[in-house]
N, C-alpha and C. Protein backbone atom coordinates (compact mmCIF):
# COMPACT_ATOMS: atom_id res chain seq x y z
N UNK A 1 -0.63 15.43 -7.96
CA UNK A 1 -0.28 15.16 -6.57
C UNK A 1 -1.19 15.93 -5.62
N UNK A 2 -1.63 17.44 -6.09
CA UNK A 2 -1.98 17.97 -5.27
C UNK A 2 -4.11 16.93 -5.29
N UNK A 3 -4.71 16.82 -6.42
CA UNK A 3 -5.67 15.94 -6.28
C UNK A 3 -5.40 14.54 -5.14
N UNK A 4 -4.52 14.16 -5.29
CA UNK A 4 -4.14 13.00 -4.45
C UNK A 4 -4.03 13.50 -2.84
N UNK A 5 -3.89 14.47 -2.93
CA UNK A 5 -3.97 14.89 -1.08
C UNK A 5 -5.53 15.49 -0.63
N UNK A 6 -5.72 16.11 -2.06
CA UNK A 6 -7.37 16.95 -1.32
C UNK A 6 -8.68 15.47 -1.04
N UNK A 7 -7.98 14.44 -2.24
CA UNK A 7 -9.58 13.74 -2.34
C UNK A 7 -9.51 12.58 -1.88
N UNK A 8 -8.22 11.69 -1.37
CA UNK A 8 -8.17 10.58 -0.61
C UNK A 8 -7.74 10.92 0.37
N UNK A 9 -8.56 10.82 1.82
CA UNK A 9 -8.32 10.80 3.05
C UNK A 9 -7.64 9.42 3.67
N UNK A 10 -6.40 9.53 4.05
CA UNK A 10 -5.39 8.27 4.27
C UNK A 10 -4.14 8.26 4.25
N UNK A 11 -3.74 7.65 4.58
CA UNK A 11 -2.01 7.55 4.88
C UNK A 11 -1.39 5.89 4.57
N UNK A 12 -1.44 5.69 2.98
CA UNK A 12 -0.73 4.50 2.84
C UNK A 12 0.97 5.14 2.49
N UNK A 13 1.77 3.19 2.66
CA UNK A 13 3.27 3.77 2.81
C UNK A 13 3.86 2.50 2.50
N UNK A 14 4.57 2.56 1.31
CA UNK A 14 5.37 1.37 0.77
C UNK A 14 7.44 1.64 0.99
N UNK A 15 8.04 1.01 1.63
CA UNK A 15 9.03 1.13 2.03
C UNK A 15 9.95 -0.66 1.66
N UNK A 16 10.79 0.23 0.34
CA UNK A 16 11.91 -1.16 -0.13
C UNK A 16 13.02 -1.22 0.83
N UNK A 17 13.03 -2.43 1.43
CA UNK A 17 14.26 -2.94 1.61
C UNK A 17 15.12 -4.22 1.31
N UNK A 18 16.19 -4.45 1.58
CA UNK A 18 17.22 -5.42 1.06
C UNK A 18 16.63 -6.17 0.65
N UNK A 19 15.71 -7.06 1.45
CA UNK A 19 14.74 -8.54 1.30
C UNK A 19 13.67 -8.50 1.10
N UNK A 20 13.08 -7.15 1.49
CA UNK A 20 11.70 -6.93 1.79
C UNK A 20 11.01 -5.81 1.45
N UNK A 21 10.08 -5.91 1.03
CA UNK A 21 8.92 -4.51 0.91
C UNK A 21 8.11 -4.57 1.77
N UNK A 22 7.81 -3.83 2.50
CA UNK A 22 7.04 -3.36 3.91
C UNK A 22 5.54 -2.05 2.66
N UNK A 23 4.73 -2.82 3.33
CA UNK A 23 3.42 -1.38 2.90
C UNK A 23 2.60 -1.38 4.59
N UNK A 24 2.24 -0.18 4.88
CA UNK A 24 1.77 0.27 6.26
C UNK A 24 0.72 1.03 5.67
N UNK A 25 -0.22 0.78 6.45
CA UNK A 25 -1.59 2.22 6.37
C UNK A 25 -2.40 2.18 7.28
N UNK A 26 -2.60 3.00 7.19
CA UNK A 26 -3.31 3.40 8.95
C UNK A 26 -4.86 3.03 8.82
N UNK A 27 -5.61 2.97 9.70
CA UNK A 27 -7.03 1.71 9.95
C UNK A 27 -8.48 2.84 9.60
N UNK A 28 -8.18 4.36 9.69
CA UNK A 28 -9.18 5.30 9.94
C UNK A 28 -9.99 5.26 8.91
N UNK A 29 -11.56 5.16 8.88
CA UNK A 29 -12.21 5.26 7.36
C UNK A 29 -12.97 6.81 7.71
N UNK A 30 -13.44 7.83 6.68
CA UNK A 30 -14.00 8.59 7.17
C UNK A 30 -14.88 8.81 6.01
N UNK A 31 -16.36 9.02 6.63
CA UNK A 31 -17.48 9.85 5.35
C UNK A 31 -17.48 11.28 5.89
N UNK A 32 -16.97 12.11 4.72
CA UNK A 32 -16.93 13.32 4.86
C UNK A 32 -15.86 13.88 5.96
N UNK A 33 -16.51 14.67 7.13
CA UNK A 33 -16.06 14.67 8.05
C UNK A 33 -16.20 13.76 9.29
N UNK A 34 -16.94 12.98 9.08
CA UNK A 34 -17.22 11.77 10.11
C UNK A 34 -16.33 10.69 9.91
N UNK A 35 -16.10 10.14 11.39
CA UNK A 35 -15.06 9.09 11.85
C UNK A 35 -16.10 7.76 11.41
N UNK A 36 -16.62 7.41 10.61
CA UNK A 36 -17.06 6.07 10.42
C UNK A 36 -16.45 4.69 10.81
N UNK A 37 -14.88 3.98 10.94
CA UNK A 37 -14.61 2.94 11.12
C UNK A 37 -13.04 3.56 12.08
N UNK A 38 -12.79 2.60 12.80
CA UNK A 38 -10.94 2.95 13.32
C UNK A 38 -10.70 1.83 13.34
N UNK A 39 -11.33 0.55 12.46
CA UNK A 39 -10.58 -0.28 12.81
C UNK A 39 -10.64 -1.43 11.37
N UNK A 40 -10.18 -0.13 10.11
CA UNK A 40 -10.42 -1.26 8.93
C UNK A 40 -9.53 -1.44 8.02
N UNK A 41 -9.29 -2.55 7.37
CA UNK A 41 -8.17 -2.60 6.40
C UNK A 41 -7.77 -1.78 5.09
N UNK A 42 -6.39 -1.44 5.14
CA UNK A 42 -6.29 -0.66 3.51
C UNK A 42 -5.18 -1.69 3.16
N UNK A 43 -5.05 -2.53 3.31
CA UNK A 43 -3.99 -3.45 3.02
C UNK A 43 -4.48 -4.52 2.47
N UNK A 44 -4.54 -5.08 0.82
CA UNK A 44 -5.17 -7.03 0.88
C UNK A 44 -3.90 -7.30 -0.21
N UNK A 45 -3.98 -8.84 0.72
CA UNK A 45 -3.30 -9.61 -0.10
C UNK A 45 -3.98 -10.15 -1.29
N UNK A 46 -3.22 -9.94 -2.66
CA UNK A 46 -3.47 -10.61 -4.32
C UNK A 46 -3.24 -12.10 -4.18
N UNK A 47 -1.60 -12.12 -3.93
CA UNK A 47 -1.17 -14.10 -3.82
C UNK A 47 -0.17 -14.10 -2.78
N UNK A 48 0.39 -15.06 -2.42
CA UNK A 48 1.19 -15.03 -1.69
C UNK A 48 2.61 -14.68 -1.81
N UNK A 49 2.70 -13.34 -2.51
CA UNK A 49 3.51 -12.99 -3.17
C UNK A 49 3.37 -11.20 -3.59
N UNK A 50 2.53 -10.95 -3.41
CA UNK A 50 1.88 -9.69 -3.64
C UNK A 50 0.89 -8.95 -2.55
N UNK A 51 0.98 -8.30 -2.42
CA UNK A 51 -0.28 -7.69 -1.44
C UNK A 51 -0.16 -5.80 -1.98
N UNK A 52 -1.37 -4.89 -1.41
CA UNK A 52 -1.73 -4.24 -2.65
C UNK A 52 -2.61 -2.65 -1.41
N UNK A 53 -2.05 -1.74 -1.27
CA UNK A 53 -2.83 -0.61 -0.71
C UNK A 53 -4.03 -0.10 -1.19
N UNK A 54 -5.25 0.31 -0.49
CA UNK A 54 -5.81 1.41 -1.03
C UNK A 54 -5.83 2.64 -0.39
N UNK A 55 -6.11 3.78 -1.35
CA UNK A 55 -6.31 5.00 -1.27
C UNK A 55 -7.76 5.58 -1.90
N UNK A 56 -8.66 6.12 -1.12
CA UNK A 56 -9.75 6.50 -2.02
C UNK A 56 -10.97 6.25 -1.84
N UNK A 57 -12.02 5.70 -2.55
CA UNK A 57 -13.07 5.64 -2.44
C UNK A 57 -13.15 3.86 -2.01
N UNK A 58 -13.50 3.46 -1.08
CA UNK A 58 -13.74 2.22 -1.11
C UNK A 58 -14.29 1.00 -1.57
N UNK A 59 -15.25 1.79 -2.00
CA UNK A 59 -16.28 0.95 -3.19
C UNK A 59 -15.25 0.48 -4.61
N UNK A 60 -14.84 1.82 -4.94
CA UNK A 60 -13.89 1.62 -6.23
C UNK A 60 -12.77 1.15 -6.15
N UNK A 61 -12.43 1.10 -4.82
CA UNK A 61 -10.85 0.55 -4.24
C UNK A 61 -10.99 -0.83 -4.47
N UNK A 62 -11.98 -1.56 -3.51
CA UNK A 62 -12.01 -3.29 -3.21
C UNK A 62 -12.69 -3.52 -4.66
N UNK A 63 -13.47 -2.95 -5.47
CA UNK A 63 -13.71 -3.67 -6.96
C UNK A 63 -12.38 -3.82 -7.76
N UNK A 64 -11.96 -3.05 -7.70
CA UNK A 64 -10.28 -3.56 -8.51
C UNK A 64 -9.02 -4.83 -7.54
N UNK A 65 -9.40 -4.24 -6.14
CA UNK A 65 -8.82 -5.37 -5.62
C UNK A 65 -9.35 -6.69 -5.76
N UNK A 66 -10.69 -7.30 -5.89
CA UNK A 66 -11.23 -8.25 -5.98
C UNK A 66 -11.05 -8.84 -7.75
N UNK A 67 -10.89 -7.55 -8.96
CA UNK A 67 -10.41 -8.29 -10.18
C UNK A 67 -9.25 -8.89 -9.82
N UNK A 68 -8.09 -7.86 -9.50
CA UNK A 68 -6.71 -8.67 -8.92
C UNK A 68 -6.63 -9.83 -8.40
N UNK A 69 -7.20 -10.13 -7.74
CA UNK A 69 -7.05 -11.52 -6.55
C UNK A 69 -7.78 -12.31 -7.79
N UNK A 70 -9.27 -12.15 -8.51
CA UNK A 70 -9.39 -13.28 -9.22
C UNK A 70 -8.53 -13.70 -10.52
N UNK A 71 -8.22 -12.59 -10.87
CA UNK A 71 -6.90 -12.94 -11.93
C UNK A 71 -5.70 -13.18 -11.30
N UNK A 72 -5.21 -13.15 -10.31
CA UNK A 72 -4.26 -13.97 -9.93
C UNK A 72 -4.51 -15.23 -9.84
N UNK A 73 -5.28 -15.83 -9.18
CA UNK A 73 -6.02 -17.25 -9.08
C UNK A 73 -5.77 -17.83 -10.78
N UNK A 74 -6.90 -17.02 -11.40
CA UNK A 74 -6.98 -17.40 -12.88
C UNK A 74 -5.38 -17.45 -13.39
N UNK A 75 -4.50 -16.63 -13.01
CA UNK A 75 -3.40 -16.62 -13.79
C UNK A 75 -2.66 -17.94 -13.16
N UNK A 76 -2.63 -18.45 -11.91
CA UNK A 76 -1.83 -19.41 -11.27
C UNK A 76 -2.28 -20.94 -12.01
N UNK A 77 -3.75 -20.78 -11.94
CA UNK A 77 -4.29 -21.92 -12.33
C UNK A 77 -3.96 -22.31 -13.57
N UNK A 78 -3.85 -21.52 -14.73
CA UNK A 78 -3.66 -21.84 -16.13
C UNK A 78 -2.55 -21.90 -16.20
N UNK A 79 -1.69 -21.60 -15.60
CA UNK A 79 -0.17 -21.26 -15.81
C UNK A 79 0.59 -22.05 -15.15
N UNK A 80 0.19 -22.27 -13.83
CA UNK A 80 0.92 -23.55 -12.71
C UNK A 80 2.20 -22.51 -12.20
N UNK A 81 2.08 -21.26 -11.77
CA UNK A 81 3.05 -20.68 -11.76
C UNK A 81 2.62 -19.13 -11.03
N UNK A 82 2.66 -18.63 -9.65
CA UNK A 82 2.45 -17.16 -9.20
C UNK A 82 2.51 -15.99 -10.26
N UNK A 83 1.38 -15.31 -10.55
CA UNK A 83 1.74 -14.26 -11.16
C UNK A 83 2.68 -13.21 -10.51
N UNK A 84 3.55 -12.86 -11.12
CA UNK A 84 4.35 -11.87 -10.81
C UNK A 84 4.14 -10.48 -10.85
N UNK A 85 4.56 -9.89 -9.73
CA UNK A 85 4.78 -8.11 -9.76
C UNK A 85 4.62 -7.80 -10.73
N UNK A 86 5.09 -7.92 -11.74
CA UNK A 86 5.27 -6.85 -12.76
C UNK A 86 3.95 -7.24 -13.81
N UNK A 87 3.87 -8.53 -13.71
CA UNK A 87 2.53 -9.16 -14.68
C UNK A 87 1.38 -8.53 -13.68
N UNK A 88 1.08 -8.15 -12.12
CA UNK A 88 -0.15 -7.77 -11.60
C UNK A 88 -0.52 -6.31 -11.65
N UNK A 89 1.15 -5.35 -11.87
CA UNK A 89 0.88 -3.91 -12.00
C UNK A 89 -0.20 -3.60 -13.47
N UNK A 90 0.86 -4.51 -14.25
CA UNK A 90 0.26 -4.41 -15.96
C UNK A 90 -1.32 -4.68 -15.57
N UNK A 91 -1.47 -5.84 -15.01
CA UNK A 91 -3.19 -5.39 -15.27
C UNK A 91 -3.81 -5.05 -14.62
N UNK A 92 -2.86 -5.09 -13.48
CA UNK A 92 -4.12 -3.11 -13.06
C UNK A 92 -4.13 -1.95 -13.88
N UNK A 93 -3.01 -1.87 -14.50
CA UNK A 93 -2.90 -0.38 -15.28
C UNK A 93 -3.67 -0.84 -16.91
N UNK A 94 -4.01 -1.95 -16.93
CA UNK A 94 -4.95 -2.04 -17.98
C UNK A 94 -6.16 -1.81 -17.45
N UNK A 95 -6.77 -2.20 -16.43
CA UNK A 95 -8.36 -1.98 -15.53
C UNK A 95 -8.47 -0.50 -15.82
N UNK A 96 -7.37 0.20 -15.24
CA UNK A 96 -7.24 0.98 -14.74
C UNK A 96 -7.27 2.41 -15.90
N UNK A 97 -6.86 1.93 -16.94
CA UNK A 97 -6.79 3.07 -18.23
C UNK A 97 -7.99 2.36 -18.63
N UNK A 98 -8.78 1.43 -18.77
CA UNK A 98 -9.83 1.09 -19.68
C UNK A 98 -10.95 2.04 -19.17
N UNK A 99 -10.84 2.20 -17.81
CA UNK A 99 -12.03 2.98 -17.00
C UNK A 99 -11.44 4.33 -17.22
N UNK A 100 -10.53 4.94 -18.34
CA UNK A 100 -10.07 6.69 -17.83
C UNK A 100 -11.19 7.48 -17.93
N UNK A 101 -12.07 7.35 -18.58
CA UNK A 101 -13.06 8.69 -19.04
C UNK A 101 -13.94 8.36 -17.98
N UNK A 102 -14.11 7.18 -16.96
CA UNK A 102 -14.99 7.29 -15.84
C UNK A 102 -14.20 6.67 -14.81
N UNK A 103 -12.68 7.03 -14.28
CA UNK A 103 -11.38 6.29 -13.57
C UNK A 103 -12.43 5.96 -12.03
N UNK A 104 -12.00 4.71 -12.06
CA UNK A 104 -11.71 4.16 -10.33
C UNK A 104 -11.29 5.47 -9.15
N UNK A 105 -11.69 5.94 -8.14
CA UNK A 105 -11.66 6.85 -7.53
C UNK A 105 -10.30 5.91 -6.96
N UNK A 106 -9.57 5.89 -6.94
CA UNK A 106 -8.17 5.05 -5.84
C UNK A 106 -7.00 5.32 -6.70
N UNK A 107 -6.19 5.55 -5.53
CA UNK A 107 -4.69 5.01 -5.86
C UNK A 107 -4.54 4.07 -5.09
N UNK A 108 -3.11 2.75 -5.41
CA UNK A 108 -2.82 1.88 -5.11
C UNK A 108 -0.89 2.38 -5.04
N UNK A 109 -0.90 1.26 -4.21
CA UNK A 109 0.53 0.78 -4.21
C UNK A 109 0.66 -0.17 -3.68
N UNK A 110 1.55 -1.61 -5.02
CA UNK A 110 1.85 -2.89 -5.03
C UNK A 110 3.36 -3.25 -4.38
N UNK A 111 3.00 -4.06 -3.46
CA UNK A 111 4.49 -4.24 -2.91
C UNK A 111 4.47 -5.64 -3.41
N UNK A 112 5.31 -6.78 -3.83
CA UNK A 112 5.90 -7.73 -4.27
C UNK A 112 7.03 -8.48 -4.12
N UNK A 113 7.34 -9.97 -4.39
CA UNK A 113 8.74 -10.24 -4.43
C UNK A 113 8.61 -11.26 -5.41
N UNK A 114 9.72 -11.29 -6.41
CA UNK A 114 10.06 -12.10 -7.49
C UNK A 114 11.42 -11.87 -7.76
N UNK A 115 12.13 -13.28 -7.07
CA UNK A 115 13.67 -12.97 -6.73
C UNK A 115 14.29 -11.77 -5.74
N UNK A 116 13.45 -10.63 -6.19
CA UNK A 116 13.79 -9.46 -5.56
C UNK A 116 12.90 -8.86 -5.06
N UNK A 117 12.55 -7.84 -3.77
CA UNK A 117 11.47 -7.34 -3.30
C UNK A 117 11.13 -5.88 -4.39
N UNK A 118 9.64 -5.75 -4.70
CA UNK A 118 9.70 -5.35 -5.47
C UNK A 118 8.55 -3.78 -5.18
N UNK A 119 8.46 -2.70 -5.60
CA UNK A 119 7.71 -2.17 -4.98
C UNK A 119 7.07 -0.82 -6.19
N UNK A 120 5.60 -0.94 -6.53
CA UNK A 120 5.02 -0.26 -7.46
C UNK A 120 3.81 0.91 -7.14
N UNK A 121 3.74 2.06 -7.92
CA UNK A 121 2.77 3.08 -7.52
C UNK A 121 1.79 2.93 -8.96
N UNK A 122 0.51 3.32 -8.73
CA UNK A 122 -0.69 4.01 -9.92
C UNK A 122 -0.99 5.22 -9.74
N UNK A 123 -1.67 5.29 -10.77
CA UNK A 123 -2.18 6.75 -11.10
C UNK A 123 -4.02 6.28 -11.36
N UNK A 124 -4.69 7.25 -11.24
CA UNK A 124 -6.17 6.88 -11.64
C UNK A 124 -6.70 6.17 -12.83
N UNK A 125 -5.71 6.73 -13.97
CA UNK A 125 -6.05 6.37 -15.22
C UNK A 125 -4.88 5.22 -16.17
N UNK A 126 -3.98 4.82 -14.61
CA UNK A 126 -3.17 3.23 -15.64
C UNK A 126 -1.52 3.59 -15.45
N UNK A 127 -1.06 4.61 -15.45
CA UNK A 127 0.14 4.97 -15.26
C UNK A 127 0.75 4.29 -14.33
N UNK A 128 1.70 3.89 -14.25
CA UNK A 128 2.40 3.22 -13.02
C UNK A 128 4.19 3.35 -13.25
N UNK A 129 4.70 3.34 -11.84
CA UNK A 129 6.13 4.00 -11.35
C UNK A 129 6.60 2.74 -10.55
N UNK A 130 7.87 1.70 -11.11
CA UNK A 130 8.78 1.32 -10.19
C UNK A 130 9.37 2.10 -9.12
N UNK A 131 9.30 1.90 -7.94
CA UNK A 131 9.76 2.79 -7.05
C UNK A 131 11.25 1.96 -6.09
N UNK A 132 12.03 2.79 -6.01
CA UNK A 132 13.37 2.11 -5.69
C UNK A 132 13.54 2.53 -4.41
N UNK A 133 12.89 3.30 -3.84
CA UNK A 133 13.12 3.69 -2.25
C UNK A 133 11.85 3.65 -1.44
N UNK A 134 10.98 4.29 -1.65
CA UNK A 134 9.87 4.64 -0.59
C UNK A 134 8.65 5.17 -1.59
N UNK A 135 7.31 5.05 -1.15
CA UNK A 135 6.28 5.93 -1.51
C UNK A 135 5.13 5.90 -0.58
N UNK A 136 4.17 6.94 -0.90
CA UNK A 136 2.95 7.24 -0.14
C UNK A 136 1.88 8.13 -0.66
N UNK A 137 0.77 7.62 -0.32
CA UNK A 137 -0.57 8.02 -1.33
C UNK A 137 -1.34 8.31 -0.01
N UNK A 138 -2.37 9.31 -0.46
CA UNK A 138 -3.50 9.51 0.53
C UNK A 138 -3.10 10.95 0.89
N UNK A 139 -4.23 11.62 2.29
CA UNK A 139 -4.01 13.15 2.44
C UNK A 139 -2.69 12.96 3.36
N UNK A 140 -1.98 12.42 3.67
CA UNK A 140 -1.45 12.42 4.69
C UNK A 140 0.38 12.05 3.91
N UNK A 141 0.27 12.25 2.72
CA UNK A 141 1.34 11.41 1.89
C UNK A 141 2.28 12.76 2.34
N UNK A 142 2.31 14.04 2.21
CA UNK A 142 3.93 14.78 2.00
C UNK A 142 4.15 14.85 3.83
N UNK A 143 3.29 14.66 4.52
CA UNK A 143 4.14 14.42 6.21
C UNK A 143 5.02 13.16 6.02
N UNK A 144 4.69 12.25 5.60
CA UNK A 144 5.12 10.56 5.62
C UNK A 144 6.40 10.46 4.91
N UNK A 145 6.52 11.51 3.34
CA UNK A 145 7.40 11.75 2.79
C UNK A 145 8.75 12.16 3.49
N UNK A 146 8.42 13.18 4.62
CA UNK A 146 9.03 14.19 5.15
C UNK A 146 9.65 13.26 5.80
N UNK A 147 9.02 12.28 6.75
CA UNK A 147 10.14 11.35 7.57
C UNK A 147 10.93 10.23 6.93
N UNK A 148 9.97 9.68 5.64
CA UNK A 148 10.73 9.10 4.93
C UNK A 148 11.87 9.37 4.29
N UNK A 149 12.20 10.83 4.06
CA UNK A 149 13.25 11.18 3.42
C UNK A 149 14.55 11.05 4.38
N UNK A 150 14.04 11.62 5.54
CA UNK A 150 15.27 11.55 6.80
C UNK A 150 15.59 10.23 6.71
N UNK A 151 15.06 9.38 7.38
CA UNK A 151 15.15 7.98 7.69
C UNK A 151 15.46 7.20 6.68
N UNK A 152 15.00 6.92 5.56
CA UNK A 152 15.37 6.15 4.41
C UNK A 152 17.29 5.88 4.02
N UNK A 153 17.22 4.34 4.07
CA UNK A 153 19.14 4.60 3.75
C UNK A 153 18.96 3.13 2.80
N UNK A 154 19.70 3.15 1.59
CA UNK A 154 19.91 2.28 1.12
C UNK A 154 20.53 0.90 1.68
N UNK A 155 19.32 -0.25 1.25
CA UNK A 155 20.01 -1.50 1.95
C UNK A 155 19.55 -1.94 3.28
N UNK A 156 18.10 -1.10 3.77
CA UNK A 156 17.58 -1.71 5.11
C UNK A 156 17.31 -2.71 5.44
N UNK A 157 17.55 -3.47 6.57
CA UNK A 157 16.84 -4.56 7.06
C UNK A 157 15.18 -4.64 6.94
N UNK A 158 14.56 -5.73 7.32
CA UNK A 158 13.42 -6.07 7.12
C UNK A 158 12.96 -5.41 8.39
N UNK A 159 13.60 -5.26 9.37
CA UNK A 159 13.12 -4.49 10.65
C UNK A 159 13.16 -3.22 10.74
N UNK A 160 14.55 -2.97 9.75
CA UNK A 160 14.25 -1.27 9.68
C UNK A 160 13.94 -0.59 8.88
N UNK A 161 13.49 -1.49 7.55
CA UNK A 161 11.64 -0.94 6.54
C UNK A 161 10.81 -0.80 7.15
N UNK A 162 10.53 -2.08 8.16
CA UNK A 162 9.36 -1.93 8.99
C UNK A 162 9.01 -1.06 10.06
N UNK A 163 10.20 -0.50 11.03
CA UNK A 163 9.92 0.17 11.56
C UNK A 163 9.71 2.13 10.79
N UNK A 164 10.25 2.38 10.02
CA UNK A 164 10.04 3.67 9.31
C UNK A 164 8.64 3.60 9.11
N UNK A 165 8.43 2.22 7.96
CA UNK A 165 7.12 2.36 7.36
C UNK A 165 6.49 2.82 8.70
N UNK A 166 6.22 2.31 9.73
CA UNK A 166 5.43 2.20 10.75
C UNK A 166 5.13 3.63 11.18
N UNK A 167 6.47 3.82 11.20
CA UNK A 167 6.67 5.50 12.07
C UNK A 167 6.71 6.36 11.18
N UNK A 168 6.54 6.43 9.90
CA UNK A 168 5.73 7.23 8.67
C UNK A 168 4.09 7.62 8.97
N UNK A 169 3.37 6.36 8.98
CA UNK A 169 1.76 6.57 9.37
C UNK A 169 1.86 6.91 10.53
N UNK A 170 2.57 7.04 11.38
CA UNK A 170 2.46 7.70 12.97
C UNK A 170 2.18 8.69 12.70
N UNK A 171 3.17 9.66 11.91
CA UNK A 171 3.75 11.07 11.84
C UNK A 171 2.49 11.76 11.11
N UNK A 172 1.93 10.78 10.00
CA UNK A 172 0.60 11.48 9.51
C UNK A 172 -0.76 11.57 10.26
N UNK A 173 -0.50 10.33 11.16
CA UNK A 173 -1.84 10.45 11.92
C UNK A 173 -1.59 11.37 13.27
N UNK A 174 -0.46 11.88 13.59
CA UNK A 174 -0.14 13.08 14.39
C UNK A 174 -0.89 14.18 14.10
N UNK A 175 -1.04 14.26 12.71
CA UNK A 175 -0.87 15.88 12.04
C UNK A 175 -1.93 15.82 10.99
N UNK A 176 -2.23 14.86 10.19
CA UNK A 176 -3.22 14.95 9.07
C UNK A 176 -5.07 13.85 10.30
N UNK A 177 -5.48 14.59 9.76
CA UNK A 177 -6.93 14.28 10.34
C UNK A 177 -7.77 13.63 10.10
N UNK A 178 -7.33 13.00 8.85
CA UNK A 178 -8.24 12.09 7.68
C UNK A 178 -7.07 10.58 8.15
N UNK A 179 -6.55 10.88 9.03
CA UNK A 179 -5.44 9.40 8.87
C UNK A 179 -5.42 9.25 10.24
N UNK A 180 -5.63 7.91 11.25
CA UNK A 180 -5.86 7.71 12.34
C UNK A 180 -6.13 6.31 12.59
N UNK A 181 -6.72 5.62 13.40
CA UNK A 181 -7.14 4.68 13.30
C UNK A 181 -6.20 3.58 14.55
N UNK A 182 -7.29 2.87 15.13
CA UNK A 182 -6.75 2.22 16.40
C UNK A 182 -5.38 1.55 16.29
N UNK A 183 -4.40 1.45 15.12
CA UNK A 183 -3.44 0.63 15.14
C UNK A 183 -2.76 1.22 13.42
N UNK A 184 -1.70 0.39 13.69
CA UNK A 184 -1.21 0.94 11.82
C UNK A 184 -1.31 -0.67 11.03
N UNK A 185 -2.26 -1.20 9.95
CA UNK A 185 -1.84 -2.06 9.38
C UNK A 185 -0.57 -2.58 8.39
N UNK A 186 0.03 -3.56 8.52
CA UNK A 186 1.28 -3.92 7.78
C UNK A 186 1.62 -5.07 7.35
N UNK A 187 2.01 -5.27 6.52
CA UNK A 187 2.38 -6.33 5.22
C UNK A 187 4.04 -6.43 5.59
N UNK A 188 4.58 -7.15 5.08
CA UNK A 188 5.51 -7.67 5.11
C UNK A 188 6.48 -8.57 3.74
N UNK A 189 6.56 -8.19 2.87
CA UNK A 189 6.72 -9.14 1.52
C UNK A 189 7.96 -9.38 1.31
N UNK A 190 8.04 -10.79 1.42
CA UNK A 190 9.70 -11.33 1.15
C UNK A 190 9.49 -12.48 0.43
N UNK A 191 10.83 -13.73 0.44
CA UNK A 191 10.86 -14.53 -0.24
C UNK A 191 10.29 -15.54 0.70
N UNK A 192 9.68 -15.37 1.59
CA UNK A 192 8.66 -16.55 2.44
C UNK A 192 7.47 -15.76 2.08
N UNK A 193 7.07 -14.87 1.60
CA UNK A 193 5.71 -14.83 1.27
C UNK A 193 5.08 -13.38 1.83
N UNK A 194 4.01 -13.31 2.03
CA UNK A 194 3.28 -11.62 2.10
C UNK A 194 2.59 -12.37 3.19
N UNK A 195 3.03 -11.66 4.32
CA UNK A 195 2.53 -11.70 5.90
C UNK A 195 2.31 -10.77 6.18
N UNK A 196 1.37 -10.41 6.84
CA UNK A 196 0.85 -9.79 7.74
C UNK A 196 1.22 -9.47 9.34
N UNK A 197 1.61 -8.29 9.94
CA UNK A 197 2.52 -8.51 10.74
C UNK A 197 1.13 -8.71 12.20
N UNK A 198 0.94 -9.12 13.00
CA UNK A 198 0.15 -9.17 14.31
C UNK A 198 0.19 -7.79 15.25
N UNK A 199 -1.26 -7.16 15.32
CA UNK A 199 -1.44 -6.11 15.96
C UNK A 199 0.27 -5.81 17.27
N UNK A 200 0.02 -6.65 17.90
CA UNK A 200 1.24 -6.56 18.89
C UNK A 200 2.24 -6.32 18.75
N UNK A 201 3.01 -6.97 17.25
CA UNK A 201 4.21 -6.57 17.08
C UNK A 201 4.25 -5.29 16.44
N UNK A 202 3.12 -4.81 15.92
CA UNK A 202 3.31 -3.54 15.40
C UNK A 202 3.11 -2.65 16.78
N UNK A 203 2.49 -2.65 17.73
CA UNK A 203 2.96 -1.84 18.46
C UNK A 203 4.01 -1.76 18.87
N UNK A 204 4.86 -2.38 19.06
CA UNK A 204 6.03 -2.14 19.51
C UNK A 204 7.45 -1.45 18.62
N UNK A 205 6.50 -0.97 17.66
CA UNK A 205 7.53 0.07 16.29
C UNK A 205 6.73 1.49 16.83
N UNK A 206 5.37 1.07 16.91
CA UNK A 206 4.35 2.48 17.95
C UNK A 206 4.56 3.27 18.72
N UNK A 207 5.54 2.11 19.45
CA UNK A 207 5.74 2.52 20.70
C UNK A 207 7.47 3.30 21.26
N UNK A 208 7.87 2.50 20.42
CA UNK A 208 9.60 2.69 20.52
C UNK A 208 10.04 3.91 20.15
């Protein structure tokens, strides 16, 4: 945990509720100590059914996101059928242990729905954690924790995952320096699908 705060600069944030899994992360990219981007994604959608955080090195982040998305494709096509959560963690955590003696610089966290909203963490080298309440990766993860713990109540609405998640990456980009960025990006995953919520309406969780 403590590697996970010194070497990914970021504030991702996966938050289960009733219908929905909400993932939020904030837009800031940084080389070194330099502000390089405030306005880029840590959030991609796999299928319409999955969508997927990064934490980490970017290069090593979007190469595993880009196997994902083509094996989802590949898996829909042969199959006639969405790969599922639990079939997309497995092969990341196969990518993901095949590379241990030279691991992918990233953590991830998979939010999902199959019947139920579904919500998953990694480790560098393949490990992976069903998570039944909340999680967060990046330098900015034990502030995010801190509000998540207050706020978190079993059984939230889709509005009030969304707004925590939201006001989780606030609280880190208050206080952690590696996490910032002109807006907070956010996902949305239910049984209509993995949306993306519109700059606007997320301000108004920003703002409130």
């Amino acid at each position: 945990m403590e590697d996970r705060k010194l070497n990914f600069g970021t504030t991702t944030v996966g938050v289960l509720g009733k219908e929905a899994v909400v993932l939020a992360a904030d837009m800031k990219a940084t080389l070194g100590n330099i502000v390089s981007d405030t306005n880029i994604s840590k959030i991609y959608r796999i299928n319409n059914r999955i969508a997927i955080t990064i934490a980490g090195g970017v290069g090593d982040a979007l190469t595993v996101v880009r196997f994902l998305q083509s094996h989802a494709r590949l898996f829909e096509i042969e199959r006639e059928s969405p790969m599922t959560t639990k079939a997309l963690i497995t092969f990341l955590s196969n990518i993901l242990n095949s590379n241990r003696y030279f691991p992918f610089q990233a953590f991830f966290i998979v939010g999902g729905y199959n019947n139920k909203p579904e919500l998953y963490t990694s480790d560098l080298v393949g490990g992976f954690n069903e998570v039944d309440k909340f999680t967060s990766t990046g330098s900015g993860f034990e502030l995010a924790y801190g509000f998540l713990e207050e706020e978190f109540k079993e059984g939230l609405s889709t509005e009030k995952a969304t707004e925590i998640a939201v006001k989780a990456v606030k609280v880190a980009k208050k206080r952690d320096i590696y996490t910032g960025g002109d807006s907070v990006k956010v996902f949305v995953i239910s049984k209509d699908g993995a949306k993306e919520l519109a700059r606007k309406e997320v301000e108004k969780y920003l703002t409130a």
